[in-house]
PDB file of N, CA and C in Angstrom:
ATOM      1  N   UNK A   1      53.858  73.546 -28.921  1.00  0.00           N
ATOM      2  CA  UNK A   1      54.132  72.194 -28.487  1.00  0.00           C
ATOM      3  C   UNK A   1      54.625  71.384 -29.683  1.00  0.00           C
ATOM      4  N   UNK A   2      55.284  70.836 -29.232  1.00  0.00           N
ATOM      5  CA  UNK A   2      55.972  69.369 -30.677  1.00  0.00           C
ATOM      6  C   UNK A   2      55.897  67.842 -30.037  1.00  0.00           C
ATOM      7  N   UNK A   3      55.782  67.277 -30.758  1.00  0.00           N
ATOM      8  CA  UNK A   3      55.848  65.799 -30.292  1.00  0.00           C
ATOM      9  C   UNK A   3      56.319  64.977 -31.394  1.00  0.00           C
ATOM     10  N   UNK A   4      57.258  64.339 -30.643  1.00  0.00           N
ATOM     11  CA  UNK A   4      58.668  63.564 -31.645  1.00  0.00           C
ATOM     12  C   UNK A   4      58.259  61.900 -31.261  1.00  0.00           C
ATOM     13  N   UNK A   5      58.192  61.145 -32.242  1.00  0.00           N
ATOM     14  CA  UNK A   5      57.841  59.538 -32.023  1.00  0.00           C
ATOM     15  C   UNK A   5      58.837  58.992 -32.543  1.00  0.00           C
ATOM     16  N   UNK A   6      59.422  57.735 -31.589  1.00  0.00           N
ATOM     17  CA  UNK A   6      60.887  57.427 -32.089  1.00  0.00           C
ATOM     18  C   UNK A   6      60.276  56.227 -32.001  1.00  0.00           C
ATOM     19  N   UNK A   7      60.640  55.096 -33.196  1.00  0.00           N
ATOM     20  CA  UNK A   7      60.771  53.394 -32.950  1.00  0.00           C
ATOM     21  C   UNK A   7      62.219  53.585 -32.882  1.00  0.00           C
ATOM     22  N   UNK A   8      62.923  52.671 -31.382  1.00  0.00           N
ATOM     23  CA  UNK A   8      64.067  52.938 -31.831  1.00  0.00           C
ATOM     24  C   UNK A   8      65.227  51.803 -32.386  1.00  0.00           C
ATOM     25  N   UNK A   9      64.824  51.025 -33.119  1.00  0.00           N
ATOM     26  CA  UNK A   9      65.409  50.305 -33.472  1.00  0.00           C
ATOM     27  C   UNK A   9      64.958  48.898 -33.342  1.00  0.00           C
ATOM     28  N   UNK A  10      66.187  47.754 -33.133  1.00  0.00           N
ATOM     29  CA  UNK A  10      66.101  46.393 -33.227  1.00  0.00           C
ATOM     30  C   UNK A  10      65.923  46.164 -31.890  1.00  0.00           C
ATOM     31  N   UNK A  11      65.504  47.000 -30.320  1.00  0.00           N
ATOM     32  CA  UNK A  11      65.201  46.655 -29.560  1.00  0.00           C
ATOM     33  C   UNK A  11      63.730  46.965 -29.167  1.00  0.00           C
ATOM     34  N   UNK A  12      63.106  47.520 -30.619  1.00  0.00           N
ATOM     35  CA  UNK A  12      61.488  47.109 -30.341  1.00  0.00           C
ATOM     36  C   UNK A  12      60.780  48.151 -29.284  1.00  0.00           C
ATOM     37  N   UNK A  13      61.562  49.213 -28.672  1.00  0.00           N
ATOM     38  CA  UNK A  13      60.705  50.212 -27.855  1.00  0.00           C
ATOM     39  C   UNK A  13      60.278  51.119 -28.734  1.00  0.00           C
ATOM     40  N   UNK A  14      59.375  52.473 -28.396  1.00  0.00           N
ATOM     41  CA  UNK A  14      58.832  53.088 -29.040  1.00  0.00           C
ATOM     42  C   UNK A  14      58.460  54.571 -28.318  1.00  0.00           C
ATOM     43  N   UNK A  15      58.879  55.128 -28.271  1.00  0.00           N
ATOM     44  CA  UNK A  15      58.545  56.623 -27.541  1.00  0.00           C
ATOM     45  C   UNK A  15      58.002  58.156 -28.547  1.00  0.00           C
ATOM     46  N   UNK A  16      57.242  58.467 -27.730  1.00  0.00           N
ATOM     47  CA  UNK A  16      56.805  59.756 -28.024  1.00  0.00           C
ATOM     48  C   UNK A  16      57.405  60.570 -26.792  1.00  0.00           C
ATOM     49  N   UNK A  17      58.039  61.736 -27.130  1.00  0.00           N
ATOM     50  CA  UNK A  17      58.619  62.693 -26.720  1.00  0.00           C
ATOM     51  C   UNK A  17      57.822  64.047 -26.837  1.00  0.00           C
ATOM     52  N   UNK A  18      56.966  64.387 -25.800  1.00  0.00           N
ATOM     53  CA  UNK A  18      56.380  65.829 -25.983  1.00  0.00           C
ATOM     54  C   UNK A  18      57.276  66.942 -25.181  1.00  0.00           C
ATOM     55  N   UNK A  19      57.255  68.332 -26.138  1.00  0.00           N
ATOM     56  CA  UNK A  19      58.049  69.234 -25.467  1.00  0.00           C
ATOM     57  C   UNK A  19      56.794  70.464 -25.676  1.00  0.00           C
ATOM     58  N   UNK A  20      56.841  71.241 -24.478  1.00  0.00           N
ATOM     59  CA  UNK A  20      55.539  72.241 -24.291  1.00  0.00           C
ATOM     60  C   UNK A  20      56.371  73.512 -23.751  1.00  0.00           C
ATOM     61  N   UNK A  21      56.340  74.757 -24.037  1.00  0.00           N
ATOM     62  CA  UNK A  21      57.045  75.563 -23.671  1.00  0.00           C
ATOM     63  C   UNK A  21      56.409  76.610 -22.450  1.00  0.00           C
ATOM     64  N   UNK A  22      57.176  76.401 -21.428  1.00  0.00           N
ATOM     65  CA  UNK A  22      56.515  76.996 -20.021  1.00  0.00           C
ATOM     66  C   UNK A  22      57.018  78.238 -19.874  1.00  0.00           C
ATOM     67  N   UNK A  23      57.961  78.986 -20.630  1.00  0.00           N
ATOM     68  CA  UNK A  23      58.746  80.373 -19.958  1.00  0.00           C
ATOM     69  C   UNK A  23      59.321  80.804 -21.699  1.00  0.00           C
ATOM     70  N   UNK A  24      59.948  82.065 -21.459  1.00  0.00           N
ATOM     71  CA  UNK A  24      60.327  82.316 -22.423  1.00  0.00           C
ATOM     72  C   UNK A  24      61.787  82.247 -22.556  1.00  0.00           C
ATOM     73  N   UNK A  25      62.294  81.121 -22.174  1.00  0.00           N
ATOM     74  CA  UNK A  25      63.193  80.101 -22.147  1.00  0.00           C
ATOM     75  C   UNK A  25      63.546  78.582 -21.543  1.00  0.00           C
ATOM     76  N   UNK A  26      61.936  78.572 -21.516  1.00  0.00           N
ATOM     77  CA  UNK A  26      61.958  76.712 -20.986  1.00  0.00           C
ATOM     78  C   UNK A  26      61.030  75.938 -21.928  1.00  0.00           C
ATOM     79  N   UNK A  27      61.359  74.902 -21.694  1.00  0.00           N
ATOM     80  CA  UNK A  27      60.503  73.700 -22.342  1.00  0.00           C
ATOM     81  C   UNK A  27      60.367  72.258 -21.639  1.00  0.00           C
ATOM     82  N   UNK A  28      59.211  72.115 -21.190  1.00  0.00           N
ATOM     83  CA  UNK A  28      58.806  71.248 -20.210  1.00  0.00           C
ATOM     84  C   UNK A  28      58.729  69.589 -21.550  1.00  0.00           C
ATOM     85  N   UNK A  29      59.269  68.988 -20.988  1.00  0.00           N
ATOM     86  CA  UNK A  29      59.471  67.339 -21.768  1.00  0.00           C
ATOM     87  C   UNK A  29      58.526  66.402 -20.813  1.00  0.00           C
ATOM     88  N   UNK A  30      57.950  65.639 -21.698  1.00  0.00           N
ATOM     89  CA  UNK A  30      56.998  64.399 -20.914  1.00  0.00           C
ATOM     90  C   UNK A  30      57.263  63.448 -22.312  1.00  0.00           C
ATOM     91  N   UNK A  31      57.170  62.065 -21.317  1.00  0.00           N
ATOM     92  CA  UNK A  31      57.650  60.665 -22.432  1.00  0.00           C
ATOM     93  C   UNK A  31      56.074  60.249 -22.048  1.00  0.00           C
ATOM     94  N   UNK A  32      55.743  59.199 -23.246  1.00  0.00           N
ATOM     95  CA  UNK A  32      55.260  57.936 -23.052  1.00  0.00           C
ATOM     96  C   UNK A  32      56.309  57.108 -23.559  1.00  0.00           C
ATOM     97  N   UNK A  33      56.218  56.384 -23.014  1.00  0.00           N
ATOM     98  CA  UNK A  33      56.995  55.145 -23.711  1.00  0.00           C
ATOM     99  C   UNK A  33      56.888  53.315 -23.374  1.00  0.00           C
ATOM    100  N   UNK A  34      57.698  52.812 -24.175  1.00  0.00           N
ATOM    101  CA  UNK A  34      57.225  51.331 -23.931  1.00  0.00           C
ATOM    102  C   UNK A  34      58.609  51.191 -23.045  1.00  0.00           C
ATOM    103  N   UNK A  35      59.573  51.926 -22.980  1.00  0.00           N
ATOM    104  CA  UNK A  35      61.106  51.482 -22.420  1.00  0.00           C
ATOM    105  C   UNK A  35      61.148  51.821 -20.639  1.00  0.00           C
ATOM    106  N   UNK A  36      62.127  50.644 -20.646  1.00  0.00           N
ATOM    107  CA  UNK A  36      61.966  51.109 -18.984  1.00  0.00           C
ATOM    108  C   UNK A  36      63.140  52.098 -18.258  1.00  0.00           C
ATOM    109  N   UNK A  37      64.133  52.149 -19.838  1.00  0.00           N
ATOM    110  CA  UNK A  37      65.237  53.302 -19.456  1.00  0.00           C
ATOM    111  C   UNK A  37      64.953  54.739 -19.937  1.00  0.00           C
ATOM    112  N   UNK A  38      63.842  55.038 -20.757  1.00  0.00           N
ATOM    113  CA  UNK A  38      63.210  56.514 -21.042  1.00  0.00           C
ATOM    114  C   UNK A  38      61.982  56.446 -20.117  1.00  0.00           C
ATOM    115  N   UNK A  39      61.301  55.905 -18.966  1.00  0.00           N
ATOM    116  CA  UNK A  39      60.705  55.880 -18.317  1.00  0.00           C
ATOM    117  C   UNK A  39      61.595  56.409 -16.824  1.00  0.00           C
ATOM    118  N   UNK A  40      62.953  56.379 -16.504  1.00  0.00           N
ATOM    119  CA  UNK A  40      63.454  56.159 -15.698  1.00  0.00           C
ATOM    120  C   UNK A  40      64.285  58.303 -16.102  1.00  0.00           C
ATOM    121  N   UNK A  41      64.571  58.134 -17.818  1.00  0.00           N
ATOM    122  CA  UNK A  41      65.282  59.210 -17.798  1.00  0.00           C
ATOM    123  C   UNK A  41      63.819  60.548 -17.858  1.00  0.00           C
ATOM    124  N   UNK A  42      62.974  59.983 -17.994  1.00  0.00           N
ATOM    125  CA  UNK A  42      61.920  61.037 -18.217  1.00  0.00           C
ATOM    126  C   UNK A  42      61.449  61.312 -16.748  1.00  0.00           C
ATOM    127  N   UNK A  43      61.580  60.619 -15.558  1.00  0.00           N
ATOM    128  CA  UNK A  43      61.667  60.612 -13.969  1.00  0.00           C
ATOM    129  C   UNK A  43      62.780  62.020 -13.811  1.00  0.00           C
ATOM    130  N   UNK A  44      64.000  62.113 -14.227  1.00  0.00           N
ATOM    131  CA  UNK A  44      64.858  63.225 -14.098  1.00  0.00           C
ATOM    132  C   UNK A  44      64.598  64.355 -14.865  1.00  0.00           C
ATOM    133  N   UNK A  45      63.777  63.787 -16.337  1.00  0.00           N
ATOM    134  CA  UNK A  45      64.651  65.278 -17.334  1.00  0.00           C
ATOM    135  C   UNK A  45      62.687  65.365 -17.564  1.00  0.00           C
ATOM    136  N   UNK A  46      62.849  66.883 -16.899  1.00  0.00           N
ATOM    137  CA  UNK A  46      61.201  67.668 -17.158  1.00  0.00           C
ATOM    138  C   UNK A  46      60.925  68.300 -17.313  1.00  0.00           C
ATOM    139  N   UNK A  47      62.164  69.276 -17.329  1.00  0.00           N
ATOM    140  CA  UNK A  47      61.803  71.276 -17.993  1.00  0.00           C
ATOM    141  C   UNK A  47      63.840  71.048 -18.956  1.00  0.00           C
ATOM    142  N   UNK A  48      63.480  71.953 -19.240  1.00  0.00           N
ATOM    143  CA  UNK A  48      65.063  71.980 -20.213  1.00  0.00           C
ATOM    144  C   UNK A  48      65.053  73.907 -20.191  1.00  0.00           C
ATOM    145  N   UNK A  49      66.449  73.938 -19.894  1.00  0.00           N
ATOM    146  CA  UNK A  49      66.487  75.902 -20.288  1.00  0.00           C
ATOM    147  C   UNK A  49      67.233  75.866 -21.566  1.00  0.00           C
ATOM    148  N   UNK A  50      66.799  76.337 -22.737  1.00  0.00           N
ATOM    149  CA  UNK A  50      66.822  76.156 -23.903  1.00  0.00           C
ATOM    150  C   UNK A  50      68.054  76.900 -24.253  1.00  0.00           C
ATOM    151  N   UNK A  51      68.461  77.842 -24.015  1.00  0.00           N
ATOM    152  CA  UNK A  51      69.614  78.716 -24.019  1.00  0.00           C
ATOM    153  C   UNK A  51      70.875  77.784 -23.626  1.00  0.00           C
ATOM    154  N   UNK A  52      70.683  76.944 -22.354  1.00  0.00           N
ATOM    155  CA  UNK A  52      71.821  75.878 -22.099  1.00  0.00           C
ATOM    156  C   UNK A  52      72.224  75.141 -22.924  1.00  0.00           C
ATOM    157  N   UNK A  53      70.849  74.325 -23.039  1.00  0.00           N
ATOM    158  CA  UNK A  53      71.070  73.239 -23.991  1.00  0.00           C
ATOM    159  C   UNK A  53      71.225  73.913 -25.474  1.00  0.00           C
ATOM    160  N   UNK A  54      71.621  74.535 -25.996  1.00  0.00           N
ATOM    161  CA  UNK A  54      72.048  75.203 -27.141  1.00  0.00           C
ATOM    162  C   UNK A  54      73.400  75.641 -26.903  1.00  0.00           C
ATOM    163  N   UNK A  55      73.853  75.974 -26.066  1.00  0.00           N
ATOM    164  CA  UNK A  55      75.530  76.758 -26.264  1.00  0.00           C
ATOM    165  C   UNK A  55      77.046  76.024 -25.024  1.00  0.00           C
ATOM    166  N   UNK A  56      75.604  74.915 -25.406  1.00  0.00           N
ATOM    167  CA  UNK A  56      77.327  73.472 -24.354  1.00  0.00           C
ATOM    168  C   UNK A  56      77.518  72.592 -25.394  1.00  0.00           C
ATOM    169  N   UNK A  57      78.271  71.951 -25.380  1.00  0.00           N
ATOM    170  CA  UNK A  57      78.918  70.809 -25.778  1.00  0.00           C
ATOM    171  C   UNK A  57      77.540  69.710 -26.092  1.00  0.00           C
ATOM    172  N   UNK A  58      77.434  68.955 -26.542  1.00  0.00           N
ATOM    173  CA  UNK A  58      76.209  67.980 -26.410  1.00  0.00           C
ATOM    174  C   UNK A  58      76.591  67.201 -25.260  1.00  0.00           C
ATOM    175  N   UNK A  59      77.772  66.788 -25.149  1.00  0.00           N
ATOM    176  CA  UNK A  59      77.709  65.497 -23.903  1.00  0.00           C
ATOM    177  C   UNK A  59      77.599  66.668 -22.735  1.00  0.00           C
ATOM    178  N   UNK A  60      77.220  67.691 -22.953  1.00  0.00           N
ATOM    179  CA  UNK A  60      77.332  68.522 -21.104  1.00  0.00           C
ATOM    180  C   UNK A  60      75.800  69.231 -21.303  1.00  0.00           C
ATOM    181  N   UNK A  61      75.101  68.768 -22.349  1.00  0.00           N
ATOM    182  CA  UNK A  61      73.879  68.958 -22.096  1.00  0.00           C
ATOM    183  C   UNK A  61      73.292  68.425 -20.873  1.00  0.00           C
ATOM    184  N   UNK A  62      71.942  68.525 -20.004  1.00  0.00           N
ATOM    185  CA  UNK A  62      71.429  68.581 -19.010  1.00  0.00           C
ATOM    186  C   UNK A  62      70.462  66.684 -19.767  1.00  0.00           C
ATOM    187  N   UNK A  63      70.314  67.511 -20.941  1.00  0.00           N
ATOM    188  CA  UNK A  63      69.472  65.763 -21.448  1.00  0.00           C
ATOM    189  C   UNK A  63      70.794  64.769 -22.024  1.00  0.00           C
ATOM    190  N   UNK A  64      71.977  65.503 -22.384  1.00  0.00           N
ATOM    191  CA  UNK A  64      72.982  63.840 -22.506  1.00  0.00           C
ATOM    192  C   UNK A  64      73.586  63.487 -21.217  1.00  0.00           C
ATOM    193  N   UNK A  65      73.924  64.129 -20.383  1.00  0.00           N
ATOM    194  CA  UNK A  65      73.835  64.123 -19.343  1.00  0.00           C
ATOM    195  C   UNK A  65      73.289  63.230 -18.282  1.00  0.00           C
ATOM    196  N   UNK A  66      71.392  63.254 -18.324  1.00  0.00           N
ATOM    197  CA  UNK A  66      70.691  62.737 -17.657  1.00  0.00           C
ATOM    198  C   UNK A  66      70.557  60.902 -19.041  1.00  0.00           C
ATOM    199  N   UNK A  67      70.708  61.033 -19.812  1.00  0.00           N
ATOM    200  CA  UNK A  67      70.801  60.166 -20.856  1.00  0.00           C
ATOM    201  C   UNK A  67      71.748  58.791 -20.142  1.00  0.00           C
ATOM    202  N   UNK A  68      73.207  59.798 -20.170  1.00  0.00           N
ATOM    203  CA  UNK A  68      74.200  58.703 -19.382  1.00  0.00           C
ATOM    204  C   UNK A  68      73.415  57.899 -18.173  1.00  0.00           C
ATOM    205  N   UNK A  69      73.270  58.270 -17.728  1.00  0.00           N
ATOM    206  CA  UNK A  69      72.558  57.560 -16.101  1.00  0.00           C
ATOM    207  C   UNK A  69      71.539  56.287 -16.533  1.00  0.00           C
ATOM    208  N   UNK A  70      71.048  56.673 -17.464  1.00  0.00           N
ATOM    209  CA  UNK A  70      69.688  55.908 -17.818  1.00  0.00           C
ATOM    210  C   UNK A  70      69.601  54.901 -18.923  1.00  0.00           C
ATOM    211  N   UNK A  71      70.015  55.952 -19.857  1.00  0.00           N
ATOM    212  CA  UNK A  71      69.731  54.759 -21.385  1.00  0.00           C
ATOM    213  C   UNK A  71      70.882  53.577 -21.212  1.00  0.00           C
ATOM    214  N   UNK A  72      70.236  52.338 -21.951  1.00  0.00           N
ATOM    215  CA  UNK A  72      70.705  51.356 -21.889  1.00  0.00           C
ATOM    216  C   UNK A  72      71.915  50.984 -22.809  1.00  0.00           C
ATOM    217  N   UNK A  73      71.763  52.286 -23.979  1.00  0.00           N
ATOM    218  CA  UNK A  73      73.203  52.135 -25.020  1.00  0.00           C
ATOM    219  C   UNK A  73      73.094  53.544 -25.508  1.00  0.00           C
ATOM    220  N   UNK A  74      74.341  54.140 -26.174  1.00  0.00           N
ATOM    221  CA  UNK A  74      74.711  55.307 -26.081  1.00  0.00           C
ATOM    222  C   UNK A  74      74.587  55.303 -27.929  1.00  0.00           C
ATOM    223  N   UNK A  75      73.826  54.718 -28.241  1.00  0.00           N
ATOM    224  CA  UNK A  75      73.061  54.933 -29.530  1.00  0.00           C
ATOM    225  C   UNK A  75      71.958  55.371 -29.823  1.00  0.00           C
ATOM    226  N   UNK A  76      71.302  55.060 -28.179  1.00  0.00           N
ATOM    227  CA  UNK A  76      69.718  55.027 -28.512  1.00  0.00           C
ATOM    228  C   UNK A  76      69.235  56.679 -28.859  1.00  0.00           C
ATOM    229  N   UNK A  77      68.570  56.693 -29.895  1.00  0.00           N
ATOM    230  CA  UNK A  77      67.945  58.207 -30.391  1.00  0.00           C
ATOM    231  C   UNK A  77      67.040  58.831 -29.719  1.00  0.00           C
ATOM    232  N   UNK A  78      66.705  59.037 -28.756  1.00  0.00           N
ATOM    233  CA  UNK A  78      65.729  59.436 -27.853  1.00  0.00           C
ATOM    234  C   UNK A  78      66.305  60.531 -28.081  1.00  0.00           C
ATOM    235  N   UNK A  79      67.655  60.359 -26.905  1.00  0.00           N
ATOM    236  CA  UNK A  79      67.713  61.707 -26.116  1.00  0.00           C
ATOM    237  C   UNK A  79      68.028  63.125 -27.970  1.00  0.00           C
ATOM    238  N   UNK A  80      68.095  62.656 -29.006  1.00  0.00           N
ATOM    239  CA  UNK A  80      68.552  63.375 -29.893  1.00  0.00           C
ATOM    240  C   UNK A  80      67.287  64.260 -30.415  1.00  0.00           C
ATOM    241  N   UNK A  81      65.956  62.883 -30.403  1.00  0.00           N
ATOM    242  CA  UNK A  81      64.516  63.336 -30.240  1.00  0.00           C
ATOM    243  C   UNK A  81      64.036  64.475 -28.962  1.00  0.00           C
ATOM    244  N   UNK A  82      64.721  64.415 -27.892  1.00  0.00           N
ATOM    245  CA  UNK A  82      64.402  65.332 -27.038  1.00  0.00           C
ATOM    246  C   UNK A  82      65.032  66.989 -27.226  1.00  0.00           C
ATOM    247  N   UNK A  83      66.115  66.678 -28.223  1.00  0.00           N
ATOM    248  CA  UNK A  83      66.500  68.175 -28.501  1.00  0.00           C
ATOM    249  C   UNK A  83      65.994  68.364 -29.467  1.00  0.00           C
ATOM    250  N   UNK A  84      65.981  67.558 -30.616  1.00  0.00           N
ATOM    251  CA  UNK A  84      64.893  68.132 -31.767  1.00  0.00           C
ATOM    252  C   UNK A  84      63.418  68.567 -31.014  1.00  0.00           C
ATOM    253  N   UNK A  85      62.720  68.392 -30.267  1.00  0.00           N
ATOM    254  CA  UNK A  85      61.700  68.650 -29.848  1.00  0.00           C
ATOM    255  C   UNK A  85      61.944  69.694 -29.715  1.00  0.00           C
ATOM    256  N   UNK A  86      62.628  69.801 -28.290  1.00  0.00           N
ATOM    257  CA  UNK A  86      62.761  71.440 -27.376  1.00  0.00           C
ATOM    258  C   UNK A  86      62.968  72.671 -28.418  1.00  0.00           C
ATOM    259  N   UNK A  87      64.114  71.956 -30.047  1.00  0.00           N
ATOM    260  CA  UNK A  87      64.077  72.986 -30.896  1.00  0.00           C
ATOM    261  C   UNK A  87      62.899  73.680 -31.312  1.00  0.00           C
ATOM    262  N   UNK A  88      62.444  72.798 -31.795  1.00  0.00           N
ATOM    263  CA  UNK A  88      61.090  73.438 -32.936  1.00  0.00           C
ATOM    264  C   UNK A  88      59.805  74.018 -31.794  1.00  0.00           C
ATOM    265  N   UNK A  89      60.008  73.272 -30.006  1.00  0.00           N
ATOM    266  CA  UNK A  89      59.079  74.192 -29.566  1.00  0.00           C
ATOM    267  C   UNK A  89      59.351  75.055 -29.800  1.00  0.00           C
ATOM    268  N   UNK A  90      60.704  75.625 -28.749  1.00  0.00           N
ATOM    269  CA  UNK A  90      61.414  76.997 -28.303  1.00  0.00           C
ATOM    270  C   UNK A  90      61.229  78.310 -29.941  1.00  0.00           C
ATOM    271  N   UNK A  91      60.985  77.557 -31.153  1.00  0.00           N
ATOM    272  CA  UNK A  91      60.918  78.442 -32.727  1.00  0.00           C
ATOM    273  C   UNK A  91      62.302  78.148 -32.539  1.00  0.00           C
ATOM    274  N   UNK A  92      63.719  77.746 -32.480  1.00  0.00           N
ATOM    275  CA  UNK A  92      64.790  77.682 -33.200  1.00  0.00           C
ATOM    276  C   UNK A  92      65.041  77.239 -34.125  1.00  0.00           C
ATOM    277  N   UNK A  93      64.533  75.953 -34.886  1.00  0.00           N
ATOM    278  CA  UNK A  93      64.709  75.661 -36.081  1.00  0.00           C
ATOM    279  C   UNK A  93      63.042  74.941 -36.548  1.00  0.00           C
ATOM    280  N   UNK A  94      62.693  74.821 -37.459  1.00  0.00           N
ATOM    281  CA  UNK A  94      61.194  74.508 -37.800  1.00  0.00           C
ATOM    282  C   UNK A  94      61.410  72.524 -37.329  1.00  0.00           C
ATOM    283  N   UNK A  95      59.727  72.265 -37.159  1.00  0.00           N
ATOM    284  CA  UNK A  95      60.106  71.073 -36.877  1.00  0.00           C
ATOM    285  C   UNK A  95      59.814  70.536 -38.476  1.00  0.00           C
ATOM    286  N   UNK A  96      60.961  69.921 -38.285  1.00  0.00           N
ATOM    287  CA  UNK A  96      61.457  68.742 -39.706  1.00  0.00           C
ATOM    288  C   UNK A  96      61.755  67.106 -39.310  1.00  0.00           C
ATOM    289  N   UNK A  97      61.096  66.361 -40.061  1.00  0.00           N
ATOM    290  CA  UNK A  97      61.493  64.611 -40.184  1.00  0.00           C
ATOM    291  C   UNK A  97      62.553  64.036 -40.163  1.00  0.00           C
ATOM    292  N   UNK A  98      63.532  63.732 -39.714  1.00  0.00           N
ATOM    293  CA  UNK A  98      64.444  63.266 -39.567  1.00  0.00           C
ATOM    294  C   UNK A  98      65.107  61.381 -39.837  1.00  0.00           C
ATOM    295  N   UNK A  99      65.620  60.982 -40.092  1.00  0.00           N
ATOM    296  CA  UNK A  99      66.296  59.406 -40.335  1.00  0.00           C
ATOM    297  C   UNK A  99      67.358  58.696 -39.938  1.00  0.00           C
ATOM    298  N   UNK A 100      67.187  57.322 -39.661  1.00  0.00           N
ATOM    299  CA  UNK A 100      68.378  57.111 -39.742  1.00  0.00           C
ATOM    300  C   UNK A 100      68.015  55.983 -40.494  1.00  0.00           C
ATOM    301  N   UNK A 101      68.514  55.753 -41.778  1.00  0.00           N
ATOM    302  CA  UNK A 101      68.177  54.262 -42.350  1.00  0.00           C
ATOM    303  C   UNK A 101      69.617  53.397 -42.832  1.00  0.00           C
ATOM    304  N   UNK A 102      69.327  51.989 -42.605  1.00  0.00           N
ATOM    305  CA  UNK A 102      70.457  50.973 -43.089  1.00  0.00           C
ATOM    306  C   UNK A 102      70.395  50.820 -44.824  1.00  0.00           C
ATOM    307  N   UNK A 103      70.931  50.983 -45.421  1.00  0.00           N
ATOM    308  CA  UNK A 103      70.925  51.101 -46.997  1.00  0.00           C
ATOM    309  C   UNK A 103      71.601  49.658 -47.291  1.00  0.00           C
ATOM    310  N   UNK A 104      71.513  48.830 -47.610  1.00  0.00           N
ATOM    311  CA  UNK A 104      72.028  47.185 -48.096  1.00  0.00           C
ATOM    312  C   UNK A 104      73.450  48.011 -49.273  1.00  0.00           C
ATOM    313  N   UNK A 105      74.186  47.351 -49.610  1.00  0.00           N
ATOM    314  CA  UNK A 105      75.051  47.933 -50.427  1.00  0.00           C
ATOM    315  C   UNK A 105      75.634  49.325 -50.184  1.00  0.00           C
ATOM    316  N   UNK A 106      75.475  50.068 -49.782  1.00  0.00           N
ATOM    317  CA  UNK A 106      75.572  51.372 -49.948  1.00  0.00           C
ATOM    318  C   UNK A 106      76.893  51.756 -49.607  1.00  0.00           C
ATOM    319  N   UNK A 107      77.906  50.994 -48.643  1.00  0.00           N
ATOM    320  CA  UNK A 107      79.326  50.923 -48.919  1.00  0.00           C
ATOM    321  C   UNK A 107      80.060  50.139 -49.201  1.00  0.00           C
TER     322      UNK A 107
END
């Protein structure tokens, strides 16, 4: 199991993303969250087949996909948290910390 916690920004929501692996190619996703558009995409997206979501395109993933319908801006890091999850359940890549930070000066 992995569990990914996103603040996601300047709109103040906050999600935990759990991914639990049910098959020996699935991974079952459950949100908490404070948002009412990862409350709405976590209603659609609840098992993931890990093999898919690895060898499509990202926008023809099953979670960017269900993302479009729901999230409120096509920035928000959730759905990116939901594949880092499914990774490090499924053992494809170890789970690692990830960022995105604003640097003052930096260009």
């Amino acid at each position: 199991m992995s569990v990914c916690w996103v603040k996601a920004g300047a709109c103040g929501q906050e999600t935990a993303v759990e991914a639990t692996k049910t098959g020996p190619t699935t991974v079952a996703v459950s949100f908490t969250t404070t948002c009412e558009h990862v409350t709405a995409l976590g209603e659609e997206l609840t098992e993931l087949d890990v093999a898919s979501e690895m060898t499509v395109p990202f926008n023809e993933t099953k979670t960017y996909v269900a993302a479009a319908r729901h999230m409120c801006r096509p920035s928000c890091v959730v759905p990116a948290a939901v594949l880092k999850a499914m990774e490090a359940t499924a053992g494809i890549y170890l789970p690692e910390n990830c960022a995105i930070e604003f640097v003052e000066g930096a260009i």
